[in-house]
PDB file of N, CA and C in Angstrom:
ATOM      1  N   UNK A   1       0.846  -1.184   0.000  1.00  0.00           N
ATOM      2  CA  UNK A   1       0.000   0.000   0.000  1.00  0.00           C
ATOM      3  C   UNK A   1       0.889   1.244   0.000  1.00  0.00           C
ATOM      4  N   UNK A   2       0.583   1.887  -0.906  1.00  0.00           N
ATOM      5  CA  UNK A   2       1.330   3.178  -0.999  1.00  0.00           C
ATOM      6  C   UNK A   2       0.950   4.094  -0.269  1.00  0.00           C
ATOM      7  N   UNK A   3       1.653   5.023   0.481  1.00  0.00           N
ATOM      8  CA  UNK A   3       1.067   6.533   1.374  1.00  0.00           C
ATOM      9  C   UNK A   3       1.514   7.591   1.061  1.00  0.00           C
ATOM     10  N   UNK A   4       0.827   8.289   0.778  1.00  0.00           N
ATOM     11  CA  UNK A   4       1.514   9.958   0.310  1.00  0.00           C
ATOM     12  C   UNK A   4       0.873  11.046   1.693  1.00  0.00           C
ATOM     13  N   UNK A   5       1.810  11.832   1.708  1.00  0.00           N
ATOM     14  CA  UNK A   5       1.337  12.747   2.793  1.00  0.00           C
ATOM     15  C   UNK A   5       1.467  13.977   2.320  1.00  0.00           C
ATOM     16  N   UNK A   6       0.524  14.835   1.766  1.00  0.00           N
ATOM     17  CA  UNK A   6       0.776  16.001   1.141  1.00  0.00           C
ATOM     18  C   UNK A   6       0.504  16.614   1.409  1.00  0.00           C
ATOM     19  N   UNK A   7       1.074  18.038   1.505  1.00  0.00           N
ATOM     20  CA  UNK A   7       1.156  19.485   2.117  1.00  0.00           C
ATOM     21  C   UNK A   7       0.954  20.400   1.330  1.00  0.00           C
ATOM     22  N   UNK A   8       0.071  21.168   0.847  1.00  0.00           N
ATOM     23  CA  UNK A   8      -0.671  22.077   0.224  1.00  0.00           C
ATOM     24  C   UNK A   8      -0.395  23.376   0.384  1.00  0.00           C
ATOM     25  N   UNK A   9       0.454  24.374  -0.076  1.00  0.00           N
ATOM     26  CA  UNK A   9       1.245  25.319   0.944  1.00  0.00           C
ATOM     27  C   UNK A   9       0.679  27.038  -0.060  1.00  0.00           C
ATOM     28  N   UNK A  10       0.128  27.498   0.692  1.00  0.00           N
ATOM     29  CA  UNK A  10      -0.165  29.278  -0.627  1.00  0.00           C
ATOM     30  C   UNK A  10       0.615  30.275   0.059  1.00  0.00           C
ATOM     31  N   UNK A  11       1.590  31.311  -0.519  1.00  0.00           N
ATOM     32  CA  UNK A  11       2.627  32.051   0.265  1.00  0.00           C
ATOM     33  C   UNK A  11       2.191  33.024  -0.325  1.00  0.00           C
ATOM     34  N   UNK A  12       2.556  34.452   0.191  1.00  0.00           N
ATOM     35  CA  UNK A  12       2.869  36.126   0.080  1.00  0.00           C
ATOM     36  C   UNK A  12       3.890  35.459  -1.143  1.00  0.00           C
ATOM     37  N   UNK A  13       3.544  36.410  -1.991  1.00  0.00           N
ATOM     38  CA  UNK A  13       4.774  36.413  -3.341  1.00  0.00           C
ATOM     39  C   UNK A  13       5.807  37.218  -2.757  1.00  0.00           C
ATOM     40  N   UNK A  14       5.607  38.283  -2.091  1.00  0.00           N
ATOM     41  CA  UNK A  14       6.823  39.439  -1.197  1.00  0.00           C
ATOM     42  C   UNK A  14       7.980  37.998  -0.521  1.00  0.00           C
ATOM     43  N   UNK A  15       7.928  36.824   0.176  1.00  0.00           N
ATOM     44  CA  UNK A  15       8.666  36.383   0.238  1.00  0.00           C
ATOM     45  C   UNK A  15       9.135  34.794  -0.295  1.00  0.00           C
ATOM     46  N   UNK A  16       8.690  34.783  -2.034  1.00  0.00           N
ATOM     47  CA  UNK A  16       8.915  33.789  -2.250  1.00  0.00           C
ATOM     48  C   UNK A  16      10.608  33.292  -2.554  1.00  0.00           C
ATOM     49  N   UNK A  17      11.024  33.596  -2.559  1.00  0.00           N
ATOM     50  CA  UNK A  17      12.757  33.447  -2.866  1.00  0.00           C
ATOM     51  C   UNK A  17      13.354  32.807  -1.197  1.00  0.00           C
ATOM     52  N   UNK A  18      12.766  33.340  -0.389  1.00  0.00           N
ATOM     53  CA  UNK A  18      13.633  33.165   1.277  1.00  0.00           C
ATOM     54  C   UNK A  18      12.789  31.957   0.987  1.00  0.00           C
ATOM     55  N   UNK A  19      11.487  31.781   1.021  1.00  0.00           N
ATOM     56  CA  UNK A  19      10.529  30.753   1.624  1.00  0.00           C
ATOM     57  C   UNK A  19      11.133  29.401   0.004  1.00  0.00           C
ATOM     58  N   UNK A  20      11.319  29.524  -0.623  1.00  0.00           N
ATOM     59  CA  UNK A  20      11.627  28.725  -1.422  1.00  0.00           C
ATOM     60  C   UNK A  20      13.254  27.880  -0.850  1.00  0.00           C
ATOM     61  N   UNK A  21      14.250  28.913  -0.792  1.00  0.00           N
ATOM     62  CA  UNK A  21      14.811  28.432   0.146  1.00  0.00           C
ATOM     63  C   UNK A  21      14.824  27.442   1.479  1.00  0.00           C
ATOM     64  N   UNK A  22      13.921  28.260   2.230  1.00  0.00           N
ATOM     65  CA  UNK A  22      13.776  27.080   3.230  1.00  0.00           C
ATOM     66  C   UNK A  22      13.102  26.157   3.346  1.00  0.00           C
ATOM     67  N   UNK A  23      12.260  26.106   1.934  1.00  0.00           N
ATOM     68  CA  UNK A  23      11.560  24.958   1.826  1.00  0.00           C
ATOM     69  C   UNK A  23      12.806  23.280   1.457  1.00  0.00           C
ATOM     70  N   UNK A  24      13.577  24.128   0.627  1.00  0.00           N
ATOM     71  CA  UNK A  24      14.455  22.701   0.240  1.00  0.00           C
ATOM     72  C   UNK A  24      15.282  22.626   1.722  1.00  0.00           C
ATOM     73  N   UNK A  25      15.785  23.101   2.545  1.00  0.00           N
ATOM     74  CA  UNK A  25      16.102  22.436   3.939  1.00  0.00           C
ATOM     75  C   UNK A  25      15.015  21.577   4.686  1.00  0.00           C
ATOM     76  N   UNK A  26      13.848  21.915   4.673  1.00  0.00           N
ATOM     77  CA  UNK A  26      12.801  21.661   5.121  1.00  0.00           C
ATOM     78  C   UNK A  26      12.112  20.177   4.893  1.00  0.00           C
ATOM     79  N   UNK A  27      12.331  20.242   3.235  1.00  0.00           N
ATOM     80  CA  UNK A  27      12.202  18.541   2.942  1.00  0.00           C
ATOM     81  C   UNK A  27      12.969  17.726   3.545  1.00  0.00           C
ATOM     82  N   UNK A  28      14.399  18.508   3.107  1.00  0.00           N
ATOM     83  CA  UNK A  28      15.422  17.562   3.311  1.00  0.00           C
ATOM     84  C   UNK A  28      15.647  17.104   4.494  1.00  0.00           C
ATOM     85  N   UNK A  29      15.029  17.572   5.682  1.00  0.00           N
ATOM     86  CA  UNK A  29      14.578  17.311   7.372  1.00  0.00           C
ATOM     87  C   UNK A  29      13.917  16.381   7.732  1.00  0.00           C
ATOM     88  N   UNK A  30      12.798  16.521   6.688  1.00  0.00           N
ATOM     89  CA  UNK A  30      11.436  15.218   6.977  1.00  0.00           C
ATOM     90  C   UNK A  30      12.255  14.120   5.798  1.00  0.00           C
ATOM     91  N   UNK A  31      13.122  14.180   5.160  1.00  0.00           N
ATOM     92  CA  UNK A  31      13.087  12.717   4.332  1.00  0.00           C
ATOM     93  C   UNK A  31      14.256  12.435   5.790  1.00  0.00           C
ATOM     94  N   UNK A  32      14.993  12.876   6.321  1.00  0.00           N
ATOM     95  CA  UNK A  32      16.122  12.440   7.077  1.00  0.00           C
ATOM     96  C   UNK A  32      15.295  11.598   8.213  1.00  0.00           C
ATOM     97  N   UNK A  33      14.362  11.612   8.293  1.00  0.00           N
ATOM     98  CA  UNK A  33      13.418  10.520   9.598  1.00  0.00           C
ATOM     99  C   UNK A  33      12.809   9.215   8.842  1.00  0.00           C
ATOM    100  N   UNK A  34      12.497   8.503   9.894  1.00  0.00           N
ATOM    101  CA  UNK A  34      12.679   7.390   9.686  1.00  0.00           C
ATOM    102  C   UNK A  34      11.415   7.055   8.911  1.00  0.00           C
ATOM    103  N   UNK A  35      11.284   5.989   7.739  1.00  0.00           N
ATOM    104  CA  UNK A  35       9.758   5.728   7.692  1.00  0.00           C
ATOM    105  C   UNK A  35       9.825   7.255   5.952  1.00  0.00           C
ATOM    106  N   UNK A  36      10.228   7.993   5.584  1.00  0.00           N
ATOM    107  CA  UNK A  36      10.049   8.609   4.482  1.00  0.00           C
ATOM    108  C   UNK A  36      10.801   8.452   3.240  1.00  0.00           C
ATOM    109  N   UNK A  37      10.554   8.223   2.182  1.00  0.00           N
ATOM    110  CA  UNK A  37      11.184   7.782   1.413  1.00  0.00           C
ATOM    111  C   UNK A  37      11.500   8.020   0.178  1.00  0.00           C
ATOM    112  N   UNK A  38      10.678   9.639  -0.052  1.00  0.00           N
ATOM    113  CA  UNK A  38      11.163  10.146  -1.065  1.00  0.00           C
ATOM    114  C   UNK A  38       9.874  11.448  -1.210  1.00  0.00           C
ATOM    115  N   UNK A  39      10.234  12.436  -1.771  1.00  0.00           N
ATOM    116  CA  UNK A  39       9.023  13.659  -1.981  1.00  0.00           C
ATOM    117  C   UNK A  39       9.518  14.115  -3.338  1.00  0.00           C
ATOM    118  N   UNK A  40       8.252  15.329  -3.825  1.00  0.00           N
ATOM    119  CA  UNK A  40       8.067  15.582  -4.819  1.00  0.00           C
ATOM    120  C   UNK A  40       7.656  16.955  -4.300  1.00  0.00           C
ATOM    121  N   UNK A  41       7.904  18.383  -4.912  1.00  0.00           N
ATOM    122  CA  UNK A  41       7.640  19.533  -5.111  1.00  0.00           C
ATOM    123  C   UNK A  41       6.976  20.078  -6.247  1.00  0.00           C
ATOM    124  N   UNK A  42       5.820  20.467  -6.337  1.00  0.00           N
ATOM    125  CA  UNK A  42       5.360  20.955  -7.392  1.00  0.00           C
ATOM    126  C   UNK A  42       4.648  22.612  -7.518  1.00  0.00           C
ATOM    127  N   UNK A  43       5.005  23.536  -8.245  1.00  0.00           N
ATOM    128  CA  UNK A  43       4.649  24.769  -8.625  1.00  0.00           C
ATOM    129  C   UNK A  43       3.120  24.116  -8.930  1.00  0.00           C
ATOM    130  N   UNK A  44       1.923  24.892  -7.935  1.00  0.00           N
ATOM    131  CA  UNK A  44       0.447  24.757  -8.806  1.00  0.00           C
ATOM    132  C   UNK A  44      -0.085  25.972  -9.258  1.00  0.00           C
ATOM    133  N   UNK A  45      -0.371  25.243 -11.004  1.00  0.00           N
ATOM    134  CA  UNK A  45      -0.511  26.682 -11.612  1.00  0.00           C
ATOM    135  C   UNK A  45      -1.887  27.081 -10.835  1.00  0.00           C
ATOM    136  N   UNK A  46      -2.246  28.306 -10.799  1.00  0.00           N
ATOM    137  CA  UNK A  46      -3.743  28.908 -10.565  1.00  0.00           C
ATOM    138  C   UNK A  46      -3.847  30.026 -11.461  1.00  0.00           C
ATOM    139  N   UNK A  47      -5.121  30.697 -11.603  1.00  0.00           N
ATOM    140  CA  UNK A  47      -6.128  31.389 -12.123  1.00  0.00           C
ATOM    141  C   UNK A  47      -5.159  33.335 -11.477  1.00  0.00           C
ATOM    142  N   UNK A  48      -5.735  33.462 -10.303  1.00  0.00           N
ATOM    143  CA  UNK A  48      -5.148  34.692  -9.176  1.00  0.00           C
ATOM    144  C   UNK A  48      -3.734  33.975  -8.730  1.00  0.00           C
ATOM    145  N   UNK A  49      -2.484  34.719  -9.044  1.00  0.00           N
ATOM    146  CA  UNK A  49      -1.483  35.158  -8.417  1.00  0.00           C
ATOM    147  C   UNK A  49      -1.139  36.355  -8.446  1.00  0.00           C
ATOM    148  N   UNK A  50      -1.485  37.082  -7.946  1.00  0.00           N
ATOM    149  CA  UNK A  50      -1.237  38.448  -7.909  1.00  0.00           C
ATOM    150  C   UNK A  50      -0.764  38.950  -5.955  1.00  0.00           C
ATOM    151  N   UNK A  51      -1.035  38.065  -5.742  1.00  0.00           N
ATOM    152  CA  UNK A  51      -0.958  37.977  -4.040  1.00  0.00           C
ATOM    153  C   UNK A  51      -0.304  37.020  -3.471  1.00  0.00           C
ATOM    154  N   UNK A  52       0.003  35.452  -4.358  1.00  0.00           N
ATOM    155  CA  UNK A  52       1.041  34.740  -3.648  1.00  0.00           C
ATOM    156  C   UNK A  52       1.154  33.659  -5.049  1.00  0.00           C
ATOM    157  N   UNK A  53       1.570  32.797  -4.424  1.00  0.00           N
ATOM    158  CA  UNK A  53       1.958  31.873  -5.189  1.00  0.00           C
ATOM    159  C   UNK A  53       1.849  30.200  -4.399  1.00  0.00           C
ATOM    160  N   UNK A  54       1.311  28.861  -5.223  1.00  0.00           N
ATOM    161  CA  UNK A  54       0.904  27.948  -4.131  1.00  0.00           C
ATOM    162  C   UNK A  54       2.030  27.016  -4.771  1.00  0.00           C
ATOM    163  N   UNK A  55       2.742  25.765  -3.580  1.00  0.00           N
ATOM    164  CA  UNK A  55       3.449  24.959  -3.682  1.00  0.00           C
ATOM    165  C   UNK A  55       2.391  23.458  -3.418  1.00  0.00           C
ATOM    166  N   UNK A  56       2.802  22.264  -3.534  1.00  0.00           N
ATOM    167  CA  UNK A  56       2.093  21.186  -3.202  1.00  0.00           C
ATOM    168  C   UNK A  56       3.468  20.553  -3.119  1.00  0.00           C
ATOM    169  N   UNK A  57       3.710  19.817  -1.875  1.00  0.00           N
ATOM    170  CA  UNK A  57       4.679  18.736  -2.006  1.00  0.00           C
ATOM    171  C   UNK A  57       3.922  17.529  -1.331  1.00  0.00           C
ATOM    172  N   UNK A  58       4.617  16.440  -2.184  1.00  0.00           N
ATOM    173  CA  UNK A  58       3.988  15.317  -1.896  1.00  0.00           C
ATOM    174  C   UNK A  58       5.259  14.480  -1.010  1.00  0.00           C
ATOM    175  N   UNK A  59       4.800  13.827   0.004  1.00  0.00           N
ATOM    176  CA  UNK A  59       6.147  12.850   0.909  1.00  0.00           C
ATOM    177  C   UNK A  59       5.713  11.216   0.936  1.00  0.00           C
ATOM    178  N   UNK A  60       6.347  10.542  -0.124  1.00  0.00           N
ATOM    179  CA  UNK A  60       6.262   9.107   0.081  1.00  0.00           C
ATOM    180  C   UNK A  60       6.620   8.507   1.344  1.00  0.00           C
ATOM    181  N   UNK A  61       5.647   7.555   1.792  1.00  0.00           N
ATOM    182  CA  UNK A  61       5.853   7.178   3.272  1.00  0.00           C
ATOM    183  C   UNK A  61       6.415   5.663   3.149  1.00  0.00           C
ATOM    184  N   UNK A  62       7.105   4.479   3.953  1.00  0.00           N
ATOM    185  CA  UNK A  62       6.978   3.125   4.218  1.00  0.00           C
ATOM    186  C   UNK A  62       5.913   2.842   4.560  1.00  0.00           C
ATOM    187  N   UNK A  63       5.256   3.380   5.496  1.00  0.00           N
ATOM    188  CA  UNK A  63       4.102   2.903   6.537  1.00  0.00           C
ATOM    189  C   UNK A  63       3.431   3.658   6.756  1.00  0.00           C
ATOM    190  N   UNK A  64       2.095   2.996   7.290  1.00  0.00           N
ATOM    191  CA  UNK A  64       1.045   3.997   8.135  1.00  0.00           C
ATOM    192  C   UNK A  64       1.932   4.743   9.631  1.00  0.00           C
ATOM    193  N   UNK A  65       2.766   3.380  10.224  1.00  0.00           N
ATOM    194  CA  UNK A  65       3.603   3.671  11.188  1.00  0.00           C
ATOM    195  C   UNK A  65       4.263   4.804  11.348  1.00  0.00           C
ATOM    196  N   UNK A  66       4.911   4.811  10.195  1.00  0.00           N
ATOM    197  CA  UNK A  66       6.065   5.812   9.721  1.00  0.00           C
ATOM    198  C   UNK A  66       4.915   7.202   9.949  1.00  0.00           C
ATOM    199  N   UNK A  67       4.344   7.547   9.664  1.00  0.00           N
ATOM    200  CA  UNK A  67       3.442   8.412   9.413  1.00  0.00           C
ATOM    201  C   UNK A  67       2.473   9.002  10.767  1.00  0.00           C
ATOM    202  N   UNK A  68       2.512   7.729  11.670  1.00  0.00           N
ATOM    203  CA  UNK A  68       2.009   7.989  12.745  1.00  0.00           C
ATOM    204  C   UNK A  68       3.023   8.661  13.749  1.00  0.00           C
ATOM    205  N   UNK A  69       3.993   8.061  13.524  1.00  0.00           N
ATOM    206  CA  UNK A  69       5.400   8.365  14.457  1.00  0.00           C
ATOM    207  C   UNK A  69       5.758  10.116  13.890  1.00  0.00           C
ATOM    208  N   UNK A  70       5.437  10.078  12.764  1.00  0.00           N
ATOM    209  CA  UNK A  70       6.114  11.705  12.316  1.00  0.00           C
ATOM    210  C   UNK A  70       4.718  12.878  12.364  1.00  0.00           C
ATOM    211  N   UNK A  71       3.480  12.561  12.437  1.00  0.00           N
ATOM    212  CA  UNK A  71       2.443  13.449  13.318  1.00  0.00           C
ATOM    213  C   UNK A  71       2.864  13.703  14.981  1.00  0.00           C
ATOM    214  N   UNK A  72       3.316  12.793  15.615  1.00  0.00           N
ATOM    215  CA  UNK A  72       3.760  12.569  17.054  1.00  0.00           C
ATOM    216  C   UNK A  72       4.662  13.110  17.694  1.00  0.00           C
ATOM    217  N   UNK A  73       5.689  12.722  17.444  1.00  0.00           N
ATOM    218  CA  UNK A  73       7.304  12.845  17.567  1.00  0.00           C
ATOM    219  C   UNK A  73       7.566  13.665  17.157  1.00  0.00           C
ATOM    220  N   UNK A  74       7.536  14.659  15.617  1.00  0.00           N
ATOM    221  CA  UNK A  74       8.189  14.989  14.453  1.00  0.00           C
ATOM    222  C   UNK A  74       7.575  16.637  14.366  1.00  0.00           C
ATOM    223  N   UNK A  75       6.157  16.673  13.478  1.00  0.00           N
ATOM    224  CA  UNK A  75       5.029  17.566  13.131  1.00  0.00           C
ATOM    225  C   UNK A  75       4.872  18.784  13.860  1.00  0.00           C
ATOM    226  N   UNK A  76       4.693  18.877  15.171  1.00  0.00           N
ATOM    227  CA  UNK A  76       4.812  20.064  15.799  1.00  0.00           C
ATOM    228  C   UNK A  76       6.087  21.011  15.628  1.00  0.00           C
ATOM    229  N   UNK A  77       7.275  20.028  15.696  1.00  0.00           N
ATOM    230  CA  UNK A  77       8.276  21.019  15.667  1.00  0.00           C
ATOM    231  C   UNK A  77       8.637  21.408  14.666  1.00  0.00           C
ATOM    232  N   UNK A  78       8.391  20.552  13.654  1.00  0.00           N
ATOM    233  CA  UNK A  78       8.614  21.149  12.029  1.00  0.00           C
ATOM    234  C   UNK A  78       7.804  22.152  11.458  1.00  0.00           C
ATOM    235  N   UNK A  79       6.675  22.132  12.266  1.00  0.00           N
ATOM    236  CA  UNK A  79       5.222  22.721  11.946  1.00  0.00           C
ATOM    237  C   UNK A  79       5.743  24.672  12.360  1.00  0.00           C
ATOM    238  N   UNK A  80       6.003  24.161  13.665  1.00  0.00           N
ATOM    239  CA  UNK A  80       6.424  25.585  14.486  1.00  0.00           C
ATOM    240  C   UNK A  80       7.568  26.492  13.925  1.00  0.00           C
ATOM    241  N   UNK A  81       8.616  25.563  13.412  1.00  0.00           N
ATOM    242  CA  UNK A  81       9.786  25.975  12.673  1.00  0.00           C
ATOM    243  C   UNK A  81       9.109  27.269  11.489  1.00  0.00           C
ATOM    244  N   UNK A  82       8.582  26.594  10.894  1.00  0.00           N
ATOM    245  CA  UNK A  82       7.796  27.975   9.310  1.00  0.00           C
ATOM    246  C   UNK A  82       7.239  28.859  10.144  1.00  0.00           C
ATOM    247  N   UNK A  83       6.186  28.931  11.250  1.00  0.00           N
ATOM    248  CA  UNK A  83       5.527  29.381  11.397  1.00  0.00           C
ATOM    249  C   UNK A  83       6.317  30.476  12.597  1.00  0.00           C
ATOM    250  N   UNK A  84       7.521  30.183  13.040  1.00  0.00           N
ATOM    251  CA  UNK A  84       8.202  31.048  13.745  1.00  0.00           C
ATOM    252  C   UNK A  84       9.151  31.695  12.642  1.00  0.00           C
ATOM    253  N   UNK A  85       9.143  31.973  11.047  1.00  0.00           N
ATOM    254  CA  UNK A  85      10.335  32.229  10.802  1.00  0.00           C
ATOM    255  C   UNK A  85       9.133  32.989   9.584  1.00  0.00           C
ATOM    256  N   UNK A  86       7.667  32.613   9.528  1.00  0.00           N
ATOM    257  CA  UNK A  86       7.232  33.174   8.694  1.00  0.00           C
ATOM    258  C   UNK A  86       5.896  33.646   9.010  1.00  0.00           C
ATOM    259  N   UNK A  87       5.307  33.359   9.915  1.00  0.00           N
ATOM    260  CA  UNK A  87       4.430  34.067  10.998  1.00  0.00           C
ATOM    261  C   UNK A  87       3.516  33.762  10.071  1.00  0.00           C
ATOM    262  N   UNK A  88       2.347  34.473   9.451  1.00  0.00           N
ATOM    263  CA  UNK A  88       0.975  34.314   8.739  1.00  0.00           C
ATOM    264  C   UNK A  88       1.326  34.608   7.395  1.00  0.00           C
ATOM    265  N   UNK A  89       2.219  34.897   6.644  1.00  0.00           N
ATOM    266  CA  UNK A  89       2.608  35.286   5.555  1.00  0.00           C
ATOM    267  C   UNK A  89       2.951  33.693   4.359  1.00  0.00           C
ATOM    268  N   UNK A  90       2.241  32.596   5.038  1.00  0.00           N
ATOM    269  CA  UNK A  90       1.658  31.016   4.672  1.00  0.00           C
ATOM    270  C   UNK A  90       0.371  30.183   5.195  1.00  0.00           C
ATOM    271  N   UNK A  91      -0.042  29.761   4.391  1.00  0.00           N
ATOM    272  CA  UNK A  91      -1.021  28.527   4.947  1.00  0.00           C
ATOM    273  C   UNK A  91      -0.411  27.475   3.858  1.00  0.00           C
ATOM    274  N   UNK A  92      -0.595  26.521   4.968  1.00  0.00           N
ATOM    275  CA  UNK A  92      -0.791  25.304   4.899  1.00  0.00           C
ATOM    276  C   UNK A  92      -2.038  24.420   4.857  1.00  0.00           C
ATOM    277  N   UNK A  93      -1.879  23.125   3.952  1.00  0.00           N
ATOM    278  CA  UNK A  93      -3.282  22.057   4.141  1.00  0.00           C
ATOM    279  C   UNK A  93      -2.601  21.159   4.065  1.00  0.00           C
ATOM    280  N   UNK A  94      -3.402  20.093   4.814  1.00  0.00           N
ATOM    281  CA  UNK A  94      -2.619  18.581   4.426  1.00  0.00           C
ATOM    282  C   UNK A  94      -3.401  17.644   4.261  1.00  0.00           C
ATOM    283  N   UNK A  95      -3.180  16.433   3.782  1.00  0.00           N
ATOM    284  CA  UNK A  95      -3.839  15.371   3.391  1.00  0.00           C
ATOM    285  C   UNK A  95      -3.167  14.424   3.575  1.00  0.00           C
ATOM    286  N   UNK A  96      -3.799  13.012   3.749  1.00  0.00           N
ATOM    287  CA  UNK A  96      -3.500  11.756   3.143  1.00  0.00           C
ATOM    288  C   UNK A  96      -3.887  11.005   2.407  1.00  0.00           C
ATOM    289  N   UNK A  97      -2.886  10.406   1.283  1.00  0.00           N
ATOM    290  CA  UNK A  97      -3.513   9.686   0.459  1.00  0.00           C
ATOM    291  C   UNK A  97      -3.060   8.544   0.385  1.00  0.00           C
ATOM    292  N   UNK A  98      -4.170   7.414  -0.006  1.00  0.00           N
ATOM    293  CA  UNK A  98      -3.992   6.024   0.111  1.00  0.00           C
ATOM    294  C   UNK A  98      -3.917   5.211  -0.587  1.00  0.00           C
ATOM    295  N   UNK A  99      -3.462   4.794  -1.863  1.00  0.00           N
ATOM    296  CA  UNK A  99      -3.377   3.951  -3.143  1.00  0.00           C
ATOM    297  C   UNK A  99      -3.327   2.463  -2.857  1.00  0.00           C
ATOM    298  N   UNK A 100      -4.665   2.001  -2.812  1.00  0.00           N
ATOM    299  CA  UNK A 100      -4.762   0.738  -2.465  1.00  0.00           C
ATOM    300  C   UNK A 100      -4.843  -0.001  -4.043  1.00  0.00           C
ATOM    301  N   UNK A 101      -4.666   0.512  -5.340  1.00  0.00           N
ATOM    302  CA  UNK A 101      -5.322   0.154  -6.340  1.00  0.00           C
ATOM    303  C   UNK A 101      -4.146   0.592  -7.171  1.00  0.00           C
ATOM    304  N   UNK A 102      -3.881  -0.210  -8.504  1.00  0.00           N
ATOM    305  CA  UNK A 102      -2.916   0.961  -9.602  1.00  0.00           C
ATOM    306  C   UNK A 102      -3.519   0.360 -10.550  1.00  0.00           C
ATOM    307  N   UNK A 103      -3.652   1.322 -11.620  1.00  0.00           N
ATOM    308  CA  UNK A 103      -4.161   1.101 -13.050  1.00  0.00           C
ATOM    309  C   UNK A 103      -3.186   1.096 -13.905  1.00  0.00           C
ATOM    310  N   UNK A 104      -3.433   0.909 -15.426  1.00  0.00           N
ATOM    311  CA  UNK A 104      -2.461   1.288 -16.230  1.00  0.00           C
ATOM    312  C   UNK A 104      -2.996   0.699 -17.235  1.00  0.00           C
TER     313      UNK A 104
END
């Protein structure tokens, strides 16, 4: 079973260059724990940017485990990290997704 854990992210365009920046430390934090196994960054185009600009990264998981342990252990402090260095000038969404099925 595949797990994706994705983070849905819309920023102030005023600081997309710093916040782009610390986004690639930022991955590179959550793949360094245990249980993650690879992510994906993607620019989503939209309709209105005139006010920010939205990211989507996706984080391949091993496990539900893995996933439980990094909401727990992990999430708050990574969570607090943006939000002390970028105050309201981001939102975030998150999801999980569950691929019990593949086509082709």
């Amino acid at each position: 079973m595949d797990i994706v854990y994705e983070v849905n992210l819309f920023i102030d365009r005023e600081i997309e260059t710093e916040y782009r920046e610390w986004l690639v430390k930022h991955i590179a934090d959550i793949l360094a724990l245990p249980g993650f196994l690879g992510a994906r960054s993607f620019d989503v185009r939209q309709d209105d940017t005139s006010h920010g600009f939205a990211l989507c990264v996706q984080y391949r998981l091993a496990s539900q485990a893995a996933l439980d342990d990094y909401f727990v252990q992990h999430a708050p402090r990574l969570r607090a990290e943006g939000i002390e260095k970028f105050g309201d000038r981001f939102t975030a969404s998150r999801r999980v997704l569950v691929n019990s099925r593949v086509f082709s």
